[in-house]
Protein backbone atom coordinates (compact mmCIF):
# COMPACT_ATOMS: atom_id res chain seq x y z
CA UNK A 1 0.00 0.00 0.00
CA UNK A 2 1.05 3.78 -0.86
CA UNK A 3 1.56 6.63 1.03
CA UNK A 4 -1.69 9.04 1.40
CA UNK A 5 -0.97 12.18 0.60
CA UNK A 6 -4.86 13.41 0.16
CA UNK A 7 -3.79 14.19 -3.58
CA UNK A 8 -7.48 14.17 -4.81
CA UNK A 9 -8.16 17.70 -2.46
CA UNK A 10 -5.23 19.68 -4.28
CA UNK A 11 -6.95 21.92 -6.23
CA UNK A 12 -4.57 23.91 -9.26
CA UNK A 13 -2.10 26.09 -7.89
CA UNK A 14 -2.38 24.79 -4.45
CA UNK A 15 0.67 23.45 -2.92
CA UNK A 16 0.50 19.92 -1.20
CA UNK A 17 2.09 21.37 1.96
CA UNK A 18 -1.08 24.26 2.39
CA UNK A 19 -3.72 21.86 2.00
CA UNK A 20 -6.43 21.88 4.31
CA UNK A 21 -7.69 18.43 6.00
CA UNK A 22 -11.01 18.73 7.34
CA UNK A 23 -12.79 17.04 10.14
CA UNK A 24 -14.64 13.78 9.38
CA UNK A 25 -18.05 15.25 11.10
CA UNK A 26 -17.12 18.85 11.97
CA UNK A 27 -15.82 20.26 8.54
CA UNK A 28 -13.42 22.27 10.28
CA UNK A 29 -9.84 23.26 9.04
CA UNK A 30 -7.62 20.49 10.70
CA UNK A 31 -4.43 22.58 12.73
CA UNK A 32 -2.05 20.48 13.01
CA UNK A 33 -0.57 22.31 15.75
CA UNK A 34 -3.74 20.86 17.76
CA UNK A 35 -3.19 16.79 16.29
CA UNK A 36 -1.98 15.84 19.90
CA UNK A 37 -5.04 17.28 21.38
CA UNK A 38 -7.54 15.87 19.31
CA UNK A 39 -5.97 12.77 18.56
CA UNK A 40 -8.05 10.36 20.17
CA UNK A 41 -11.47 12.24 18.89
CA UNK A 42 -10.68 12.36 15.81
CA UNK A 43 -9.49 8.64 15.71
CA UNK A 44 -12.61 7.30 17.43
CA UNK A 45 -14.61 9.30 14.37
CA UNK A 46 -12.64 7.48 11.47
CA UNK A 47 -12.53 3.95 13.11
CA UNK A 48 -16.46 4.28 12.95
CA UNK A 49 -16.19 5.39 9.56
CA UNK A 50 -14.87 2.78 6.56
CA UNK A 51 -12.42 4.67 4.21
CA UNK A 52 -13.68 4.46 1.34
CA UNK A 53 -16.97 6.66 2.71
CA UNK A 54 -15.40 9.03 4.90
CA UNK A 55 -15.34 12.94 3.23
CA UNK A 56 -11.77 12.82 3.98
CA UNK A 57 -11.57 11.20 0.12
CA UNK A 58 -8.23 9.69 0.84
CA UNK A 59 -6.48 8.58 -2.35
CA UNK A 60 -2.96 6.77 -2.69
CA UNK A 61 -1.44 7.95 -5.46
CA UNK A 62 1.90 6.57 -7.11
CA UNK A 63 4.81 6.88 -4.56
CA UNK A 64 7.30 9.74 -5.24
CA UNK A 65 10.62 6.86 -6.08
CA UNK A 66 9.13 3.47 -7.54
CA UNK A 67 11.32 0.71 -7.14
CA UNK A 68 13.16 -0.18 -9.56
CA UNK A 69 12.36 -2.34 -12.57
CA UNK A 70 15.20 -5.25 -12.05
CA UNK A 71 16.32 -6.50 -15.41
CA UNK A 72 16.58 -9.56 -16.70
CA UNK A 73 20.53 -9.56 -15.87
CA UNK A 74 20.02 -8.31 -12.06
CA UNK A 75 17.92 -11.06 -11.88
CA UNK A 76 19.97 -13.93 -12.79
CA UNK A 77 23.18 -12.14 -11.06
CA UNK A 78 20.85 -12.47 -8.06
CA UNK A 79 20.30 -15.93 -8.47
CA UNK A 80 23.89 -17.00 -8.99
CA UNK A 81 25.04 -15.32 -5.53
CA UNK A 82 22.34 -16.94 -4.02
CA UNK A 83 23.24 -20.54 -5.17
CA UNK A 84 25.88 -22.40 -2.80
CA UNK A 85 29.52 -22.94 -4.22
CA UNK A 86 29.51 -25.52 -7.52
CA UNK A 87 30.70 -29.33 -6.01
CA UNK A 88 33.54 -30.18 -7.58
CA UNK A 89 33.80 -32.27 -10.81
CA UNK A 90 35.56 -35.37 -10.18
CA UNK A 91 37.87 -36.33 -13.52
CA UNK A 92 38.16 -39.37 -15.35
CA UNK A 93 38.86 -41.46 -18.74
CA UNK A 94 36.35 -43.60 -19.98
CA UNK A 95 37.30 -46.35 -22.75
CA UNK A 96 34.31 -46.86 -25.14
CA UNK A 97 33.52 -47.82 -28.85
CA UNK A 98 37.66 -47.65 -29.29
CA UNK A 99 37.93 -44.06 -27.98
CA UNK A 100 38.89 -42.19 -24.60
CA UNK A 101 36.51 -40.22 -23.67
CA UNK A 102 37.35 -37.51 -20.60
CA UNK A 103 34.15 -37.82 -18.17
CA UNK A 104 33.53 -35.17 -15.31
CA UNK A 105 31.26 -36.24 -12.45
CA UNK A 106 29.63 -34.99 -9.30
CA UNK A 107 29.13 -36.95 -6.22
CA UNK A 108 27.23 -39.85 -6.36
CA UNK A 109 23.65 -39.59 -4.62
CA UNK A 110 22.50 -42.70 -2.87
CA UNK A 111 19.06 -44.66 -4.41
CA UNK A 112 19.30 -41.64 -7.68
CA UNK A 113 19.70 -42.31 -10.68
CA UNK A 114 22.52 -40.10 -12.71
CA UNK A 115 22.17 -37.07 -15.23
CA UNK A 116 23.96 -37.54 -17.88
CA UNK A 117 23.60 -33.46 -19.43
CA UNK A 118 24.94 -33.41 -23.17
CA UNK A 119 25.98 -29.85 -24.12
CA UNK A 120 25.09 -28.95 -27.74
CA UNK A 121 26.84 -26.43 -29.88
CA UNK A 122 28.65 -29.57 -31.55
CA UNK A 123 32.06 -27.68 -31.42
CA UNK A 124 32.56 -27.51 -27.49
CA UNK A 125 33.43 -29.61 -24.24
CA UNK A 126 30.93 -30.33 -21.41
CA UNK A 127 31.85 -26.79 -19.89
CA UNK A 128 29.03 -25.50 -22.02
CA UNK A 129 26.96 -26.73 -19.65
CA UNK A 130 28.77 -26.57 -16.07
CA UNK A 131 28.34 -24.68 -13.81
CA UNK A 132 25.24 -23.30 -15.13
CA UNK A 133 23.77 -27.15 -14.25
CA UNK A 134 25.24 -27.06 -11.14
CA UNK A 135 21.90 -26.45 -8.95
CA UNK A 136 20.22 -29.90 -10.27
CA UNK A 137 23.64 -31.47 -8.70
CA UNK A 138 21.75 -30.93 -5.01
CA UNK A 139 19.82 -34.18 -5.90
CA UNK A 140 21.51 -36.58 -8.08
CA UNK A 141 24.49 -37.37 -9.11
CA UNK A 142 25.45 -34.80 -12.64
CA UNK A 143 27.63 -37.01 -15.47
CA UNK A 144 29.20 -34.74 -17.86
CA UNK A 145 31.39 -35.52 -20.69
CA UNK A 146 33.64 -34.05 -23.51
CA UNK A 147 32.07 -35.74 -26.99
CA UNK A 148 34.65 -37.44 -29.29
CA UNK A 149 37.01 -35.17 -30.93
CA UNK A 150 36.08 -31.97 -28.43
CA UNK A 151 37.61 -31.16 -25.17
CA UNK A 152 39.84 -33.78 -23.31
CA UNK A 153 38.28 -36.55 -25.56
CA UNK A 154 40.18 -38.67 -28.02
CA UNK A 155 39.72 -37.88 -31.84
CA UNK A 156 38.32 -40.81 -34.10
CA UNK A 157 40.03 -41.95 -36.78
CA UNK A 158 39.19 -40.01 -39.87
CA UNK A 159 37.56 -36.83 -38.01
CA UNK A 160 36.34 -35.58 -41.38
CA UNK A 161 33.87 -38.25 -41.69
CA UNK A 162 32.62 -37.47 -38.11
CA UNK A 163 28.54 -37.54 -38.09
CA UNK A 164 25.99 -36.77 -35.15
CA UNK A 165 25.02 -40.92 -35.25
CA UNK A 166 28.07 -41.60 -33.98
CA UNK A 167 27.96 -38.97 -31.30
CA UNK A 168 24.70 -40.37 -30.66
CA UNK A 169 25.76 -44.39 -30.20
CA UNK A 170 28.78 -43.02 -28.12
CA UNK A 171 26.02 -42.18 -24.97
CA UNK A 172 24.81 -45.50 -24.15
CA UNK A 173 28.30 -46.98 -24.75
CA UNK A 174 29.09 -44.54 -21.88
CA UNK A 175 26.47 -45.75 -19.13
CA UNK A 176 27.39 -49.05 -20.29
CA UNK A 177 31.38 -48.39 -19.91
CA UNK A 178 30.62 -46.58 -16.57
CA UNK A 179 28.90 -49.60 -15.03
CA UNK A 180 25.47 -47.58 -14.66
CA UNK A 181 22.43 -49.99 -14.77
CA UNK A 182 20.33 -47.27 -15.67
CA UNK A 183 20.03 -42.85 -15.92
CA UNK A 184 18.46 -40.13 -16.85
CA UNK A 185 19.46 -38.11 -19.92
CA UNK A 186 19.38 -34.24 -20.76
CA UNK A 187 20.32 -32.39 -23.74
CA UNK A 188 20.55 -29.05 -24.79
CA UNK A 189 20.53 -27.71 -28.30
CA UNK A 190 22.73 -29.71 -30.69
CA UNK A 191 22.94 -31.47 -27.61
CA UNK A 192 19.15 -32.67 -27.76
CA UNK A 193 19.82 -33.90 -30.79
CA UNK A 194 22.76 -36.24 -29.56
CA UNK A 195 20.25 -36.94 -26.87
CA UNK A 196 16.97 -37.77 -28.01
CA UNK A 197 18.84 -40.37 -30.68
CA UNK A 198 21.09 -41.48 -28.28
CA UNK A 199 18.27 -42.61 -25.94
CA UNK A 200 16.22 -44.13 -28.72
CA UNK A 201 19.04 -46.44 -29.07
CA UNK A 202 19.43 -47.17 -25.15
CA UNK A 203 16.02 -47.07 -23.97
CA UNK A 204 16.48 -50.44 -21.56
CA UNK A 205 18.92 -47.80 -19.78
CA UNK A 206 17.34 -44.20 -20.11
CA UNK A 207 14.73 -43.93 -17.37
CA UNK A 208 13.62 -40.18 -18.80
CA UNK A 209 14.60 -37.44 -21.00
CA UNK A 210 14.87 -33.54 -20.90
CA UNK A 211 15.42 -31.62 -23.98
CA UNK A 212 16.14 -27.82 -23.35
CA UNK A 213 15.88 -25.84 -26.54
CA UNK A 214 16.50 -28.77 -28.67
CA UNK A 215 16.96 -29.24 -32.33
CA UNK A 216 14.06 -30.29 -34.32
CA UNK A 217 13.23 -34.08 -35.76
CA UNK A 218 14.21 -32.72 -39.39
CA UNK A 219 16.49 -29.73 -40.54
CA UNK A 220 13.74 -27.01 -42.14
CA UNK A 221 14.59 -25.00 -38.96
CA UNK A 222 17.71 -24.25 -40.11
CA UNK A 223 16.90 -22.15 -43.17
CA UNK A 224 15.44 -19.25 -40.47
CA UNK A 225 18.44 -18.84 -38.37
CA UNK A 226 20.18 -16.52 -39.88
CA UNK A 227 17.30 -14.50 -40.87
CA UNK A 228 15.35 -14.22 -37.74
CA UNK A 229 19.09 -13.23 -35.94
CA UNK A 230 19.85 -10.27 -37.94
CA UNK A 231 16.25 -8.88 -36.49
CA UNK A 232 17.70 -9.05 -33.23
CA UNK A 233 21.03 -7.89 -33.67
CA UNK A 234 22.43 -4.83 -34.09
CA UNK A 235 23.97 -3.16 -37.03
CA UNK A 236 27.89 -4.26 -35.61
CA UNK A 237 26.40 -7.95 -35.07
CA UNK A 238 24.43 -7.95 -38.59
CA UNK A 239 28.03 -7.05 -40.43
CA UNK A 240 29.69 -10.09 -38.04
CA UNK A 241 26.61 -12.39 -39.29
CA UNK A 242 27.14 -11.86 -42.82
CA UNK A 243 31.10 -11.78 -42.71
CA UNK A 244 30.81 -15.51 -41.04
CA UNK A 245 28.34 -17.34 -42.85
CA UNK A 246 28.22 -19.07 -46.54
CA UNK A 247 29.32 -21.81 -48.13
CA UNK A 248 32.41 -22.29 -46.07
CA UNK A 249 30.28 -23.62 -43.19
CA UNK A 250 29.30 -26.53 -45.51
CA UNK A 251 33.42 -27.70 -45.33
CA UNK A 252 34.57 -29.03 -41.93
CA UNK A 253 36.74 -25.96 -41.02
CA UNK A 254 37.15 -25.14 -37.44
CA UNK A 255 37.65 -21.31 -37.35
CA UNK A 256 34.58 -20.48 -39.94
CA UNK A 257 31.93 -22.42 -37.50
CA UNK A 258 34.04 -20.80 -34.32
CA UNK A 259 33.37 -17.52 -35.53
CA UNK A 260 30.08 -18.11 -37.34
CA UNK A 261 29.05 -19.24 -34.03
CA UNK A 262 30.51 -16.62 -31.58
CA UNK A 263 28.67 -13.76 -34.24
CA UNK A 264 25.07 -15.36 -33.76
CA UNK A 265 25.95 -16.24 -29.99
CA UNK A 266 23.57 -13.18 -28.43
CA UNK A 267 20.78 -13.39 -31.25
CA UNK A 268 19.88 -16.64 -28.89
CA UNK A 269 18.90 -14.66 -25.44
CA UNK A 270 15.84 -13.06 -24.68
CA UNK A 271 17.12 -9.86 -23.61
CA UNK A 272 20.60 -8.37 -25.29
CA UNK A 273 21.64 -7.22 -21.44
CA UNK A 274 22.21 -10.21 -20.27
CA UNK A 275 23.49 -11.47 -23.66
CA UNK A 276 26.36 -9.31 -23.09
CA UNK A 277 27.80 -11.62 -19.86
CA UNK A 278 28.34 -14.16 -22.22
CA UNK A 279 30.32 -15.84 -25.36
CA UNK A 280 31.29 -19.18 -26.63
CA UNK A 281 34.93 -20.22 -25.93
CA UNK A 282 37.06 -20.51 -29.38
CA UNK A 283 37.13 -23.73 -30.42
CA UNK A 284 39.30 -25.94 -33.09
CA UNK A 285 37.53 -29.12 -33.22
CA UNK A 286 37.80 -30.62 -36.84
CA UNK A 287 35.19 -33.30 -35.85
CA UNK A 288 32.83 -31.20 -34.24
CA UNK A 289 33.23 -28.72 -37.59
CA UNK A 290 32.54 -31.73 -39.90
CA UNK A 291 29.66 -32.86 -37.84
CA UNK A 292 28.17 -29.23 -37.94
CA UNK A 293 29.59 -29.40 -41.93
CA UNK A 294 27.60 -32.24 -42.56
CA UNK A 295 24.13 -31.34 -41.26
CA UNK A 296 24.28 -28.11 -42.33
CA UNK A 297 25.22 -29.27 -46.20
CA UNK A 298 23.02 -32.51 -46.32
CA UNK A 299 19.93 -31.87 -43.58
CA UNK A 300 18.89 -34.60 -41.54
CA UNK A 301 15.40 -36.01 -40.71
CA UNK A 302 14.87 -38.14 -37.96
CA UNK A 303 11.50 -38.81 -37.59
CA UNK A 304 11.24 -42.21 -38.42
CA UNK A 305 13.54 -42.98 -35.91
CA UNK A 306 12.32 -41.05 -33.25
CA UNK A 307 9.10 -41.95 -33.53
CA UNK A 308 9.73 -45.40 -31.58
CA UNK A 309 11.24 -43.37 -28.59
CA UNK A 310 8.64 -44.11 -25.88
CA UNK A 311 10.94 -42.82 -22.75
CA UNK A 312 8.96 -40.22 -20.95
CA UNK A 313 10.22 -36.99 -22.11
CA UNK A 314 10.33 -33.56 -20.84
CA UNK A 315 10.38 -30.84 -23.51
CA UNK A 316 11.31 -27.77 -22.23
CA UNK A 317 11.42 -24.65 -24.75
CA UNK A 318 12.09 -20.51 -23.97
CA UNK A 319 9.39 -18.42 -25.64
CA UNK A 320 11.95 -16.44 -27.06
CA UNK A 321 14.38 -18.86 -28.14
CA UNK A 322 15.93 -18.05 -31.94
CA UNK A 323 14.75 -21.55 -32.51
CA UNK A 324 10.71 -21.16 -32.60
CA UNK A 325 8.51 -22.73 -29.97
CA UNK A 326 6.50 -24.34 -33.16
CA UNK A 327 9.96 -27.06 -33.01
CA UNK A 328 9.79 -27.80 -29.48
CA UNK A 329 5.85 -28.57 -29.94
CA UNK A 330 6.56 -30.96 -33.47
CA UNK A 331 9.46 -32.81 -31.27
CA UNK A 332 6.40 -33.39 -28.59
CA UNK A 333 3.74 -34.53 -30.70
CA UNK A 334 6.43 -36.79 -32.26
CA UNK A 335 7.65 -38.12 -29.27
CA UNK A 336 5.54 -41.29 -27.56
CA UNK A 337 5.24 -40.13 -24.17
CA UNK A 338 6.50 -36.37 -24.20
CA UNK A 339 5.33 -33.22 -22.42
CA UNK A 340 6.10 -29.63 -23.53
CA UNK A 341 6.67 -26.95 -21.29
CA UNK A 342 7.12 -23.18 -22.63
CA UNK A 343 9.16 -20.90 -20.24
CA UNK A 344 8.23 -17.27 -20.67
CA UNK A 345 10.61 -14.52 -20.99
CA UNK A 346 13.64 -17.17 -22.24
CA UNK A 347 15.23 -17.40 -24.94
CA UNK A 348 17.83 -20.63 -25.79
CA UNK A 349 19.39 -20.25 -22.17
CA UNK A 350 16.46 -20.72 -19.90
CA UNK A 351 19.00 -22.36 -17.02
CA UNK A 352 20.80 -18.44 -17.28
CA UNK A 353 17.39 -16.73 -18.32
CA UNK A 354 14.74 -18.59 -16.00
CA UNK A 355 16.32 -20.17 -13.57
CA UNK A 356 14.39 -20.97 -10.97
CA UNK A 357 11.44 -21.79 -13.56
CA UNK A 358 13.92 -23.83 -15.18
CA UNK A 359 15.50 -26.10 -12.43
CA UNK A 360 12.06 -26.57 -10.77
CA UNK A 361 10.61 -28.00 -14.08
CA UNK A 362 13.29 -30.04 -14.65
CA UNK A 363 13.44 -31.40 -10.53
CA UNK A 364 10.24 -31.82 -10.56
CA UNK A 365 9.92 -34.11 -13.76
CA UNK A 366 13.05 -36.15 -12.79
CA UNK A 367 11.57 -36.71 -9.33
CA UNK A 368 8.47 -38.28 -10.36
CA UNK A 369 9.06 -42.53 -9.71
């Protein structure tokens, strides 16, 4: 409730501080050298008399200094110093399908089952994804992991020919390697991708699935990237945009996807404020650039496949994401036992942009038997 400052009795050219009050029954100028005095009286009057009746016509007009509007960047500041520090990420190499793969973990959680959280952006290590994760670690035990050919990982043989199936039959191989009966699995972006085809193949040992601001089953989203980033961006990002894309990110070159990436990195966030506290790492991965190569060049559809997923799936999408909403709902309706879940106000980033909508959706999912 606001302050009264009987703003409805101020007629023009009458200052605040010379208005008369008058008496609830005696229409009298109110002294206020007398309040003390008549305190109790006067009281007694308006206590029998409900505000909104008394001919005092109290109003509460807007207060002088409104609080401040907190943006979208105080608020997730705010969040992070609220969160205890990050557990640390245990280390170690895991030998599967002929490669070494570098796997980071938290500490176990009795009677949980694991997360296994695949990051996307199909040029990058698992730090993509940690320690923005770090709050679902209070739980369950988090599995992260640096896919072949990025990070700590080992490079396959032939990198050139890399292709998202194999990224995808590397995650069971993993569970399987790491002598886990069964987990969950959670994907973001590119990373839903690996995800949602990974667990098609493993569903014996995926108990449920999250996908945050995942790829679609089939590539026509691609075509309105670009397009719907230059409306966000602004005339500097627009020139980066152009100068980075083409034909070159059709050929498995490192530094064109790096930097093609980095220029539509803040076209993904809701608001451009909090864009600004972030940017993708450089990266040099020649398997990760020939998997993006590929897809980009040939297009993928997965439906078929896909369609024979029946692990109970979590969809979650940002209403803002670059990557339309529409996606997330087609990946649902596709999916045999999938719910989607639209965060407001978020764009690709909801664990930076929503985050307590975010980690309660996704804790709340992965707690249900």
């Amino acid at each position: 409730m606001t302050a009264n400052y009987g703003e409805s009795r101020i007629g023009k050219g009458q200052s605040r501080s010379r208005l008369p009050i008058r008496d609830s029954r005696e229409g009298l100028p109110h002294d206020p050298s007398g309040a003390a005095a008549r305190k109790e009286r006067l009281g007694m009057e308006l206590d029998r008399l409900p505000i909104r009746d008394s001919p005092l016509a109290i109003t509460f007009p807007a207060p002088l200094f409104p609080p401040p509007v907190t943006s979208p960047r105080d608020r997730f500041v705010a969040y992070r110093r609220s969160l205890p520090r990050p557990p640390r990420l245990e280390r170690q190499t895991v030998h599967a399908r002929g490669l070494d793969f570098a796997v980071f973990t938290t500490p176990a959680v009795q009677g949980i089952p694991p997360l296994v959280c695949v990051n996307g952006g199909l040029l990058y290590d698992h730090r993509l994804l940690w320690p923005a994760l770090a709050p679902l670690a209070a739980r369950r035990q988090l599995v992260f992991y640096d896919q072949r050919g990025r990070g700590a990982s080992q490079t396959p043989p032939g990198p050139r020919a890399a292709a998202i199936e194999h990224d995808a039959g590397d995650l069971g191989a993993l569970r399987v390697s790491l002598g886990i009966r069964r987990w969950d699995v959670l994907g973001h972006s590119w990373g839903g991708g690996i995800a949602m085809l990974g667990a098609e193949r493993d569903q014996p040992g995926t108990r449920r699935l999250v996908l945050v601001d995942a790829v679609g089953a089939t590539s026509e989203w691609l075509a309105g990237l670009a397009p719907a980033a230059m409306e966000r961006l602004d005339a500097a990002g627009r020139a980066a945009l152009e100068r980075t894309g083409g034909e070159l990110l059709f050929e498995p070159v490192p530094s064109a996807h790096s930097a093609h990436a980095q220029a539509l990195y803040p076209a993904w966030f809701a608001s451009p404020d909090l864009a600004a506290l972030f940017s993708p790492p450089r990266a040099e991965s020649v398997t990760g650039a020939a998997v993006a190569a590929r897809l980009r060049r040939v297009g993928y559809d997965w439906r078929s496949t896909l369609a024979s997923l029946r692990v109970p799936t979590l969809v979650l999408h940002g209403a803002a994401d670059l990557l339309p909403p529409a996606v997330a709902a087609s990946t649902a309706a596709l999916l045999g036992d999938a719910r989607l879940r639209v965060i407001p106000d978020a764009g690709h980033m909801p664990f930076w942009e929503a985050p307590e909508e975010f980690f309660a959706a996704v804790d709340d999912f992965l707690s249900a038997p």
